[in-house]
PDB file of N, CA and C in Angstrom:
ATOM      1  N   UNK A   1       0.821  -1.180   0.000  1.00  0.00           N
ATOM      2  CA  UNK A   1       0.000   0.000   0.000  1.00  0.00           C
ATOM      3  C   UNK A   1       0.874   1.255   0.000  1.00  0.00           C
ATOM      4  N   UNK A   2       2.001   1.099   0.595  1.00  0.00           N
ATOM      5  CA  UNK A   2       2.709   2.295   0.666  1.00  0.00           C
ATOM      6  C   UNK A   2       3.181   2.966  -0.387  1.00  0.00           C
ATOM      7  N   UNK A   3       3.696   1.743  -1.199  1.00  0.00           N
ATOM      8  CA  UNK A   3       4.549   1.453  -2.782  1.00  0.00           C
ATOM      9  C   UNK A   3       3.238   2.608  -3.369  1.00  0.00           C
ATOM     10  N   UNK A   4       2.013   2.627  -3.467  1.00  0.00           N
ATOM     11  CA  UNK A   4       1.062   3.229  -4.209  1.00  0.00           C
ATOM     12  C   UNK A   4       0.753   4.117  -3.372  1.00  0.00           C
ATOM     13  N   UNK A   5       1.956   4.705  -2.565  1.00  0.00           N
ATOM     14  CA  UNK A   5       1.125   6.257  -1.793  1.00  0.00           C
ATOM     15  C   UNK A   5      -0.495   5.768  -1.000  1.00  0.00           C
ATOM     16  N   UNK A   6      -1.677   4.804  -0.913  1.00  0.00           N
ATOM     17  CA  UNK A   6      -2.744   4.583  -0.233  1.00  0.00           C
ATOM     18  C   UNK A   6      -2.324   3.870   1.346  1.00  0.00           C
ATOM     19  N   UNK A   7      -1.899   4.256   2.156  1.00  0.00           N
ATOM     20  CA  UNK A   7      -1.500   3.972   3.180  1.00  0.00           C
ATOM     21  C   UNK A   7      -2.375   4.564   4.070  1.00  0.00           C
ATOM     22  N   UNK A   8      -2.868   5.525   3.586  1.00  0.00           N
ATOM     23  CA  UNK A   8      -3.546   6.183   4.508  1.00  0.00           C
ATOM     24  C   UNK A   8      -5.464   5.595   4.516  1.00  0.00           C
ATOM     25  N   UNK A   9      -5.597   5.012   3.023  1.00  0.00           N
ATOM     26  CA  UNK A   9      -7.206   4.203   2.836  1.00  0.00           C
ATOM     27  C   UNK A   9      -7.367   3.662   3.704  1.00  0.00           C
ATOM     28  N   UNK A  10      -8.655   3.974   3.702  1.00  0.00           N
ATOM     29  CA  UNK A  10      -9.748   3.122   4.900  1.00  0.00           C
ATOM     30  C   UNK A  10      -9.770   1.649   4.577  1.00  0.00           C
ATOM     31  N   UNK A  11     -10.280   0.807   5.957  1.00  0.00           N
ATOM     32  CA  UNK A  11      -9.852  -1.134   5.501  1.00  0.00           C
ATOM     33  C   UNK A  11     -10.884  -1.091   5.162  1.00  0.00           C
ATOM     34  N   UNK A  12     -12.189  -0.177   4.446  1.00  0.00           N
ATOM     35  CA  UNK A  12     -12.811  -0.760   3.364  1.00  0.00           C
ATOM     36  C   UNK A  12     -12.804  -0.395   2.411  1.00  0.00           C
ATOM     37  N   UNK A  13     -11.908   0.378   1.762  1.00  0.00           N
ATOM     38  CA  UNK A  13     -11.244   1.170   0.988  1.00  0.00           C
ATOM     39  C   UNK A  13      -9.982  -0.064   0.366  1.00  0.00           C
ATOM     40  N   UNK A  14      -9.414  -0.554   1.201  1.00  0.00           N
ATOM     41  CA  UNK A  14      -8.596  -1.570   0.895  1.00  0.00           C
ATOM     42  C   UNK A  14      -9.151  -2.878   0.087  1.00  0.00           C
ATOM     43  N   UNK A  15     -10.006  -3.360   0.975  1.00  0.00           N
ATOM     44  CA  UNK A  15     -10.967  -4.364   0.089  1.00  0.00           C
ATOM     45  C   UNK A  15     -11.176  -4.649  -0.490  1.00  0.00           C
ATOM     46  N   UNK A  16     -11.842  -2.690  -0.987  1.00  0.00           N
ATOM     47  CA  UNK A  16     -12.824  -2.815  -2.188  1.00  0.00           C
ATOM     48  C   UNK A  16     -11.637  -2.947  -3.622  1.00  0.00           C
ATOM     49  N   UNK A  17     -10.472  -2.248  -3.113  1.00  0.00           N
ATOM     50  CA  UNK A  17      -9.110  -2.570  -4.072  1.00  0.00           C
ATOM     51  C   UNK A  17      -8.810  -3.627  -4.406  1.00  0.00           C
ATOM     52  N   UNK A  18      -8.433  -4.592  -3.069  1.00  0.00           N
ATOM     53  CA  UNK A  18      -8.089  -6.051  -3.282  1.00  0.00           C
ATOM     54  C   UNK A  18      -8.720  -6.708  -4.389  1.00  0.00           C
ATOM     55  N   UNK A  19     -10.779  -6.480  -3.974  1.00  0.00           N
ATOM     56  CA  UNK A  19     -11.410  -7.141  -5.074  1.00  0.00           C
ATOM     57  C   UNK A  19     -10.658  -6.605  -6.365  1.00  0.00           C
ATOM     58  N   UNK A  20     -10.898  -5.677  -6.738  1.00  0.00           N
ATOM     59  CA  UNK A  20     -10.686  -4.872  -8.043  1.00  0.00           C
ATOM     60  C   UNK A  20      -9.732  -5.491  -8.598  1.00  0.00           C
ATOM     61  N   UNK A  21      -8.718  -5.726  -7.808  1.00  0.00           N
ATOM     62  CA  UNK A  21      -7.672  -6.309  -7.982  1.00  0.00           C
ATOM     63  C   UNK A  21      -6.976  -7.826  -8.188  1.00  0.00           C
ATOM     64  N   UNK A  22      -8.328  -8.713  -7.704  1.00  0.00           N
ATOM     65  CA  UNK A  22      -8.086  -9.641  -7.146  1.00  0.00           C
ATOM     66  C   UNK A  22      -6.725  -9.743  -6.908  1.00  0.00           C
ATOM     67  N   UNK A  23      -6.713  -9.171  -5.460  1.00  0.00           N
ATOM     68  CA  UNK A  23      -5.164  -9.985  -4.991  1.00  0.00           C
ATOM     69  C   UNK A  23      -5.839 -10.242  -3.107  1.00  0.00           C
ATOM     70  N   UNK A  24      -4.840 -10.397  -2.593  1.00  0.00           N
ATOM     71  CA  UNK A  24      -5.248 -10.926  -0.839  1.00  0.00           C
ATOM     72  C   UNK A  24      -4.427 -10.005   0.070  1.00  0.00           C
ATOM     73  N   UNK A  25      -5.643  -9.503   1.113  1.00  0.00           N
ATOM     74  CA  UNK A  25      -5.430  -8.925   2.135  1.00  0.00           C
ATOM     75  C   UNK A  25      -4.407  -9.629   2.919  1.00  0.00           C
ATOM     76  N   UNK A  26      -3.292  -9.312   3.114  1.00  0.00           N
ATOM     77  CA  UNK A  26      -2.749  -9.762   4.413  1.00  0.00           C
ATOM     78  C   UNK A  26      -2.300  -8.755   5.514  1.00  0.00           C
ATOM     79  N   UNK A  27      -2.566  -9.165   6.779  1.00  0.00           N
ATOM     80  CA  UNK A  27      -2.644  -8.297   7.800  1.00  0.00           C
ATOM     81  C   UNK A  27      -2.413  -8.968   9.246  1.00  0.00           C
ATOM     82  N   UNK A  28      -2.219  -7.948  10.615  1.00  0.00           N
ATOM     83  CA  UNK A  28      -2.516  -8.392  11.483  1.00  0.00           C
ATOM     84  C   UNK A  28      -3.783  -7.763  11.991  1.00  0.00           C
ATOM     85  N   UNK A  29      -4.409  -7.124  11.058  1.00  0.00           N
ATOM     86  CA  UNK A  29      -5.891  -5.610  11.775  1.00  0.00           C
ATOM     87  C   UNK A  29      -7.240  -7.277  11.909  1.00  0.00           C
ATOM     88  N   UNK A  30      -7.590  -7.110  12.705  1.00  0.00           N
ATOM     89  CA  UNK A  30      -8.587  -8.163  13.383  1.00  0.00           C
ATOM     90  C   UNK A  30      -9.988  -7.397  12.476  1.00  0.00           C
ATOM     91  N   UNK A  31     -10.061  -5.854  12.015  1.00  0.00           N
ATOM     92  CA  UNK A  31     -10.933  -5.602  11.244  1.00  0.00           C
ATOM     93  C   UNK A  31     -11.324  -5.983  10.143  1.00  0.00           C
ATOM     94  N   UNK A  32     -10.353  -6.351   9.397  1.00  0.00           N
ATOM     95  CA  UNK A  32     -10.391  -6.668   7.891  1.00  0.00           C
ATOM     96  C   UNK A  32     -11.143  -8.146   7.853  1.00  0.00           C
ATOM     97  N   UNK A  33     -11.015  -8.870   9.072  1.00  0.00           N
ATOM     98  CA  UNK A  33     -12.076 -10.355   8.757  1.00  0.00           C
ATOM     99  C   UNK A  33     -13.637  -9.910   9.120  1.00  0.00           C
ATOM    100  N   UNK A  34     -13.996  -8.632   9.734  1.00  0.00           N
ATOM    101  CA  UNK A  34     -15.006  -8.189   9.976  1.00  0.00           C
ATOM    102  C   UNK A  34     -15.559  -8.229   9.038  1.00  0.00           C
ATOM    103  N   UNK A  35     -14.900  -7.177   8.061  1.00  0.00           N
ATOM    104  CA  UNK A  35     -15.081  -6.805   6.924  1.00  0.00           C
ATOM    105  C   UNK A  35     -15.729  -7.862   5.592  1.00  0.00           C
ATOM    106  N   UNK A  36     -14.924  -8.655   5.534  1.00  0.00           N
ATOM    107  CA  UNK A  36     -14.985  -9.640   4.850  1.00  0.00           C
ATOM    108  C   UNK A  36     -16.216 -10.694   5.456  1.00  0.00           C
ATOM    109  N   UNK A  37     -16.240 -10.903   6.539  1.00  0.00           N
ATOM    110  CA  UNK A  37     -17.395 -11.687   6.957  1.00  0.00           C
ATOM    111  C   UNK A  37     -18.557 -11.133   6.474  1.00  0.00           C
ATOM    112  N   UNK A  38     -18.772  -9.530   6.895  1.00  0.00           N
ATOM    113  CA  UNK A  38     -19.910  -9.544   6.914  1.00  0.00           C
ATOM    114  C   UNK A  38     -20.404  -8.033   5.719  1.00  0.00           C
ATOM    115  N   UNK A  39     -19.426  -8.294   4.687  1.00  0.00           N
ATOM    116  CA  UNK A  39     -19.391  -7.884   3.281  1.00  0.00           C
ATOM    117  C   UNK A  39     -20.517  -8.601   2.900  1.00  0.00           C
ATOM    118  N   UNK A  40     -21.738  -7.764   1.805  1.00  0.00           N
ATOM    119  CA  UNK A  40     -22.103  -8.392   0.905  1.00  0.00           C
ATOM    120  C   UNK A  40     -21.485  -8.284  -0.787  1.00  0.00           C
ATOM    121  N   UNK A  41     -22.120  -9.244  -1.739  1.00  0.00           N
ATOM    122  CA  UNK A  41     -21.261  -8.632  -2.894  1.00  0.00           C
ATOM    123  C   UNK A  41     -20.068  -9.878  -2.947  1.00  0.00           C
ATOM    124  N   UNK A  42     -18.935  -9.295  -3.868  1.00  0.00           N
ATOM    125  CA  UNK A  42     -18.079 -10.361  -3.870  1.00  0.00           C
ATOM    126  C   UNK A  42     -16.630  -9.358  -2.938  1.00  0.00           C
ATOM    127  N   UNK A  43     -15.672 -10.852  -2.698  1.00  0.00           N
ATOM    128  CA  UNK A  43     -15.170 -10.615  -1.490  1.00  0.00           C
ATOM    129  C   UNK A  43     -13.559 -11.431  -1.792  1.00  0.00           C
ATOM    130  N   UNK A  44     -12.765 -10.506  -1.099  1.00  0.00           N
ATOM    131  CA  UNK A  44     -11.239 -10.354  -1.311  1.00  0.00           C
ATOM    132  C   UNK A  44     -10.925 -11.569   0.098  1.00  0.00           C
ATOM    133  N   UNK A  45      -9.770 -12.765  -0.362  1.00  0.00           N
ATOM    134  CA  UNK A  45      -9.269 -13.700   0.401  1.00  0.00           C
ATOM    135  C   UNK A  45      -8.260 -12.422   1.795  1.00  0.00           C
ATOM    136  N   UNK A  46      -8.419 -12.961   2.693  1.00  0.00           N
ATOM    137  CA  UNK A  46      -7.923 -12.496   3.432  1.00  0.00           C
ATOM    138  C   UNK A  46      -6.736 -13.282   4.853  1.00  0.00           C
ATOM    139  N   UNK A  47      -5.567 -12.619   4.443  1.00  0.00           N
ATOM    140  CA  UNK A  47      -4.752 -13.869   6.233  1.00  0.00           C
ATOM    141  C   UNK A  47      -4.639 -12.833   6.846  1.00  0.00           C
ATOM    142  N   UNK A  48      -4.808 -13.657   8.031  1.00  0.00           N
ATOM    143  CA  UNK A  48      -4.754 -12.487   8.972  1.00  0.00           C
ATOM    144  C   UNK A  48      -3.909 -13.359  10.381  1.00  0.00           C
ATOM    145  N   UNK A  49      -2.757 -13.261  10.628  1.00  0.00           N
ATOM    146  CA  UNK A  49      -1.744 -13.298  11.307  1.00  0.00           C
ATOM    147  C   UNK A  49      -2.213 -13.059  12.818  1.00  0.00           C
ATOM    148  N   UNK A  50      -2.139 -14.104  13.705  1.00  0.00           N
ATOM    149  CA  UNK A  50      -2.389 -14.196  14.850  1.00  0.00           C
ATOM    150  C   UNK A  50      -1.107 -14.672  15.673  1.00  0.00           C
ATOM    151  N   UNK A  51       0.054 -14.076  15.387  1.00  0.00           N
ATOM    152  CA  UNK A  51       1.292 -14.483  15.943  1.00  0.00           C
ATOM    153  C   UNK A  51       1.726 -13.680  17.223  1.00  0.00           C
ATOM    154  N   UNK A  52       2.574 -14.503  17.891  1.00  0.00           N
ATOM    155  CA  UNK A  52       3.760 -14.113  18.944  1.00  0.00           C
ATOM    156  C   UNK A  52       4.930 -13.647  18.340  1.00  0.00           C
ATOM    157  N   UNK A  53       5.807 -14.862  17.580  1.00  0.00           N
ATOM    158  CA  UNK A  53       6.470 -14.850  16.633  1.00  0.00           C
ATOM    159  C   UNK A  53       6.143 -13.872  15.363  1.00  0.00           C
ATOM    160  N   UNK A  54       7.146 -12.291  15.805  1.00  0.00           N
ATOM    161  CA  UNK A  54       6.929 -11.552  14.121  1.00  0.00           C
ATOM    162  C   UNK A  54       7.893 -11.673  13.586  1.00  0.00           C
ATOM    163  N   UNK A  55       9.215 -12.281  13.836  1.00  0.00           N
ATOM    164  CA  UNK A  55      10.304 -12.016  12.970  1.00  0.00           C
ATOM    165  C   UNK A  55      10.247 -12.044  11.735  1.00  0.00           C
ATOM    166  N   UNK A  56      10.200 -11.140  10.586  1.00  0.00           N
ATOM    167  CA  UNK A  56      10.035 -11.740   9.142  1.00  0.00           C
ATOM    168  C   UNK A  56       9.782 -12.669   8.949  1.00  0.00           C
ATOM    169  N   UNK A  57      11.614 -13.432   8.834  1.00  0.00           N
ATOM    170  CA  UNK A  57      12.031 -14.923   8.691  1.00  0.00           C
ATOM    171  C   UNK A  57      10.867 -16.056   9.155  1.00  0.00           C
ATOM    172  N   UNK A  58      10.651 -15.871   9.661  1.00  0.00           N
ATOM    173  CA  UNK A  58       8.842 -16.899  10.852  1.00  0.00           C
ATOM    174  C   UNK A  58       8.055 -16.164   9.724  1.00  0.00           C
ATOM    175  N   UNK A  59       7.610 -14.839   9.919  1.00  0.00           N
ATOM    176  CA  UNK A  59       5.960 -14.634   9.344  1.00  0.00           C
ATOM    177  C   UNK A  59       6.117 -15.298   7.888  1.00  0.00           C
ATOM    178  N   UNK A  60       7.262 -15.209   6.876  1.00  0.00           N
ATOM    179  CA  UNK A  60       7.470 -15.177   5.514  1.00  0.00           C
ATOM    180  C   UNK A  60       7.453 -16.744   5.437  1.00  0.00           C
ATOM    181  N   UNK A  61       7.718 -17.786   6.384  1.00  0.00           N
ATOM    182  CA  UNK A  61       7.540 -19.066   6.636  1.00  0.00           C
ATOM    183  C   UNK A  61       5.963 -19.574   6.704  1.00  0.00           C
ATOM    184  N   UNK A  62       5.409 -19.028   7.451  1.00  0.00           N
ATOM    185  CA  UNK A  62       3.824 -18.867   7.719  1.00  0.00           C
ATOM    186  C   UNK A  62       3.284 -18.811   6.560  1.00  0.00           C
ATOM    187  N   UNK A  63       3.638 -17.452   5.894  1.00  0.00           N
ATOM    188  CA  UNK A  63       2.811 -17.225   4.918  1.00  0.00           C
ATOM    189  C   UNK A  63       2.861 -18.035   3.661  1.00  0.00           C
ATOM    190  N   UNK A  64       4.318 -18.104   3.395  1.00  0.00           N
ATOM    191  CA  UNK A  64       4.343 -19.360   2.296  1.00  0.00           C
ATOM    192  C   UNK A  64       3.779 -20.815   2.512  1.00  0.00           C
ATOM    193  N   UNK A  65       3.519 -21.505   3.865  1.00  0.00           N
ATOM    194  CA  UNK A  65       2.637 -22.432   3.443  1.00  0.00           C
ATOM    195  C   UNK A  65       1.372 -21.868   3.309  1.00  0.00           C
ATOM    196  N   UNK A  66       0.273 -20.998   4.129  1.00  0.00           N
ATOM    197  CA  UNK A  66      -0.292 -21.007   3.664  1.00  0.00           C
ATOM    198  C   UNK A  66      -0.911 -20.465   2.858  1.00  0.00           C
ATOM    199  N   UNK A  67      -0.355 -20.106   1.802  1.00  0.00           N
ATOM    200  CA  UNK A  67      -0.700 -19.728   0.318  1.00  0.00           C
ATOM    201  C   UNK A  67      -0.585 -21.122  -0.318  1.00  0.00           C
ATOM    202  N   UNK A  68       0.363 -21.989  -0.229  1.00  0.00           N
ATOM    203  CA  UNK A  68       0.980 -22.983  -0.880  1.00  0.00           C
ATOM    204  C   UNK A  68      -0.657 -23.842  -0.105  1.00  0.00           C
ATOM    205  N   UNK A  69      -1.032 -24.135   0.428  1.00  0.00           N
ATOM    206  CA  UNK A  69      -1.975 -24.617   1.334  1.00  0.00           C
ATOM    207  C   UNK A  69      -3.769 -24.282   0.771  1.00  0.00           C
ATOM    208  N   UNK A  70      -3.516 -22.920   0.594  1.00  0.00           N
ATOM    209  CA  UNK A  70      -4.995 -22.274   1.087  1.00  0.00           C
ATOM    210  C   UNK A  70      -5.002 -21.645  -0.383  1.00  0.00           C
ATOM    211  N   UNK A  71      -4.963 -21.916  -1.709  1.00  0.00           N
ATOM    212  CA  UNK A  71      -4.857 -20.732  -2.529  1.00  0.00           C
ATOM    213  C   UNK A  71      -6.608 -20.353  -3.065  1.00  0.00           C
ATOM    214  N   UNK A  72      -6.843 -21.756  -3.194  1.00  0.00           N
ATOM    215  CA  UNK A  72      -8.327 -22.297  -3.794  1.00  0.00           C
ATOM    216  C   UNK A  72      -9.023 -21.409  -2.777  1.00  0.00           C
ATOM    217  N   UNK A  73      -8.880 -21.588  -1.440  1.00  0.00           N
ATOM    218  CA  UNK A  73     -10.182 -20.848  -0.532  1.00  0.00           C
ATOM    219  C   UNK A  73     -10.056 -19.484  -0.888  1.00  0.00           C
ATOM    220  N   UNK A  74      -8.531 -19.009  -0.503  1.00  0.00           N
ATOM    221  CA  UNK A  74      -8.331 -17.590  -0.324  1.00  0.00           C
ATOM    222  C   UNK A  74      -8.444 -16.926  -1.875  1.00  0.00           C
ATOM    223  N   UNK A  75      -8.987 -17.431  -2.975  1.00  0.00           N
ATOM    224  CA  UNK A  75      -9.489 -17.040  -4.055  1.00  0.00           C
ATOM    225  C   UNK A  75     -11.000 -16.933  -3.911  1.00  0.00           C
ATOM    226  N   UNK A  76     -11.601 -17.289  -3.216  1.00  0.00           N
ATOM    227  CA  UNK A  76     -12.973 -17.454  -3.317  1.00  0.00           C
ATOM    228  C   UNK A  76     -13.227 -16.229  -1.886  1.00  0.00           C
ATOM    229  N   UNK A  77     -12.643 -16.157  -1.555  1.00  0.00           N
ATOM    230  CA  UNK A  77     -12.729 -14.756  -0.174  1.00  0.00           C
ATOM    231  C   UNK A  77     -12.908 -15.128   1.623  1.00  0.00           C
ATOM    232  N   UNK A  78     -11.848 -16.638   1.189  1.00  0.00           N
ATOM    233  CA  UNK A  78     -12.116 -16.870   2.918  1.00  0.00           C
ATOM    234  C   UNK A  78     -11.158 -16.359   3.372  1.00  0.00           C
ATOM    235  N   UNK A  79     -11.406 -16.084   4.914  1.00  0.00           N
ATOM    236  CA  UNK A  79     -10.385 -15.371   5.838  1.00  0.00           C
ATOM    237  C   UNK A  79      -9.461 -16.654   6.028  1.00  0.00           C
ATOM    238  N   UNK A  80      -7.987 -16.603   6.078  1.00  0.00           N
ATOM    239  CA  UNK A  80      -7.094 -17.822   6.865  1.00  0.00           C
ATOM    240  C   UNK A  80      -6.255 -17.232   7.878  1.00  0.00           C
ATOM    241  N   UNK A  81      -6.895 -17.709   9.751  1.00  0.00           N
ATOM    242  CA  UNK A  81      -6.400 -16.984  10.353  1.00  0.00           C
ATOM    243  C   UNK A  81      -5.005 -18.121  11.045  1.00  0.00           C
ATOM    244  N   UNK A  82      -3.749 -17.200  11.044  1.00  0.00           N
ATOM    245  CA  UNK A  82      -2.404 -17.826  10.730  1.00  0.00           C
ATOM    246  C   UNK A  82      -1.873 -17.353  12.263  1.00  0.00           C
ATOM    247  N   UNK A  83      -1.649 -18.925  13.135  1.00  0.00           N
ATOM    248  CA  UNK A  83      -1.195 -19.363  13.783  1.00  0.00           C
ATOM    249  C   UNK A  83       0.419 -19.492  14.139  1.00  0.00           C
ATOM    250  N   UNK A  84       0.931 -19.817  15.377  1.00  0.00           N
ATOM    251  CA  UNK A  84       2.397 -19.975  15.180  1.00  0.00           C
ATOM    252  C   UNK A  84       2.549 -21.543  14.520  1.00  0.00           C
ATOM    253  N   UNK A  85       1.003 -22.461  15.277  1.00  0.00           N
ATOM    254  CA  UNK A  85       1.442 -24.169  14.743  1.00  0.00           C
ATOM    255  C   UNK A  85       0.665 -24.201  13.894  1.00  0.00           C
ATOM    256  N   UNK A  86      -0.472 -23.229  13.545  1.00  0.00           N
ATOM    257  CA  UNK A  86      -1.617 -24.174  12.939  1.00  0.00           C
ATOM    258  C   UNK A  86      -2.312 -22.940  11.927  1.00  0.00           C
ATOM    259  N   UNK A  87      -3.359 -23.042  11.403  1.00  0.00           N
ATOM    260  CA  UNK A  87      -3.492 -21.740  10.954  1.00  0.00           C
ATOM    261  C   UNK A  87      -5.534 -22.430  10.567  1.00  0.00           C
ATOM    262  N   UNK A  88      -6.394 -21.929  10.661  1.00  0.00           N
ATOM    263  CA  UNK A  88      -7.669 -22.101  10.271  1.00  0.00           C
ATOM    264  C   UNK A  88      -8.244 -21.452   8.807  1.00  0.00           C
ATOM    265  N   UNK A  89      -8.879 -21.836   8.392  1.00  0.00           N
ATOM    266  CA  UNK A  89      -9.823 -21.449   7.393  1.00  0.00           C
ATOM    267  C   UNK A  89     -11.481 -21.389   7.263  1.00  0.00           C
ATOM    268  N   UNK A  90     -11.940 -19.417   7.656  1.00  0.00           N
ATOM    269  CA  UNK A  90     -13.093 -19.958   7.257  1.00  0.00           C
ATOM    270  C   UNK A  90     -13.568 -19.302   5.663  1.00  0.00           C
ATOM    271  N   UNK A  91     -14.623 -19.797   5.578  1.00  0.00           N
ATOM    272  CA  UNK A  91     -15.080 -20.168   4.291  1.00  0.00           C
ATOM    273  C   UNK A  91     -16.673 -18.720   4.473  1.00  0.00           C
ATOM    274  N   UNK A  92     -16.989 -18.085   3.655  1.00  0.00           N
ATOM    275  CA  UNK A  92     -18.360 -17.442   3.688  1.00  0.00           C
ATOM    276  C   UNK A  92     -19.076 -17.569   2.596  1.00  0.00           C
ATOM    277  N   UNK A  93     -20.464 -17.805   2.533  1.00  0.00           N
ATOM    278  CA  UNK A  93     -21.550 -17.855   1.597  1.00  0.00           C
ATOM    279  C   UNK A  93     -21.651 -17.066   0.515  1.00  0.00           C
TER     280      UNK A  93
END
């Protein structure tokens, strides 16, 4: 976001980009699965990082499985919330 000067957009401002964009929210803002839950319309995949562990090296570990893992859901606009062991996926209507 920064790279494009929008750093300052609202997280539904972001979203509505991601869709546009199809690409995936990643974050640690606990808002953006709000968002996405309870979005109508179509809807941007979202991880959202629930760690202890931030060192890059760890998060960039995290995140590559689950992309490598989750690509199918997080195309369709589920939240995958990312764990230090484990990471969940939910899925919305």
């Amino acid at each position: 976001m920064r790279d494009e000067g929008l750093q300052k957009l609202p997280n539904g401002g972001i979203c509505e980009k991601a869709v546009a964009e199809s690409r995936v929210v990643v974050t640690y803002d606990l808002d953006f699965g709000e968002i996405v839950a309870f979005s109508k319309g179509q809807k941007t995949g979202v991880i959202l990082f629930r760690l202890r562990n931030t060192r890059l090296a760890f998060v960039i570990q995290r995140l590559s499985a689950v992309i490598a893992d989750c690509e199918g859901e997080l195309s369709r606009g589920a939240i995958v919330i990312v764990e230090e062991s484990r990471y969940r996926v939910r899925e919305f209507p």
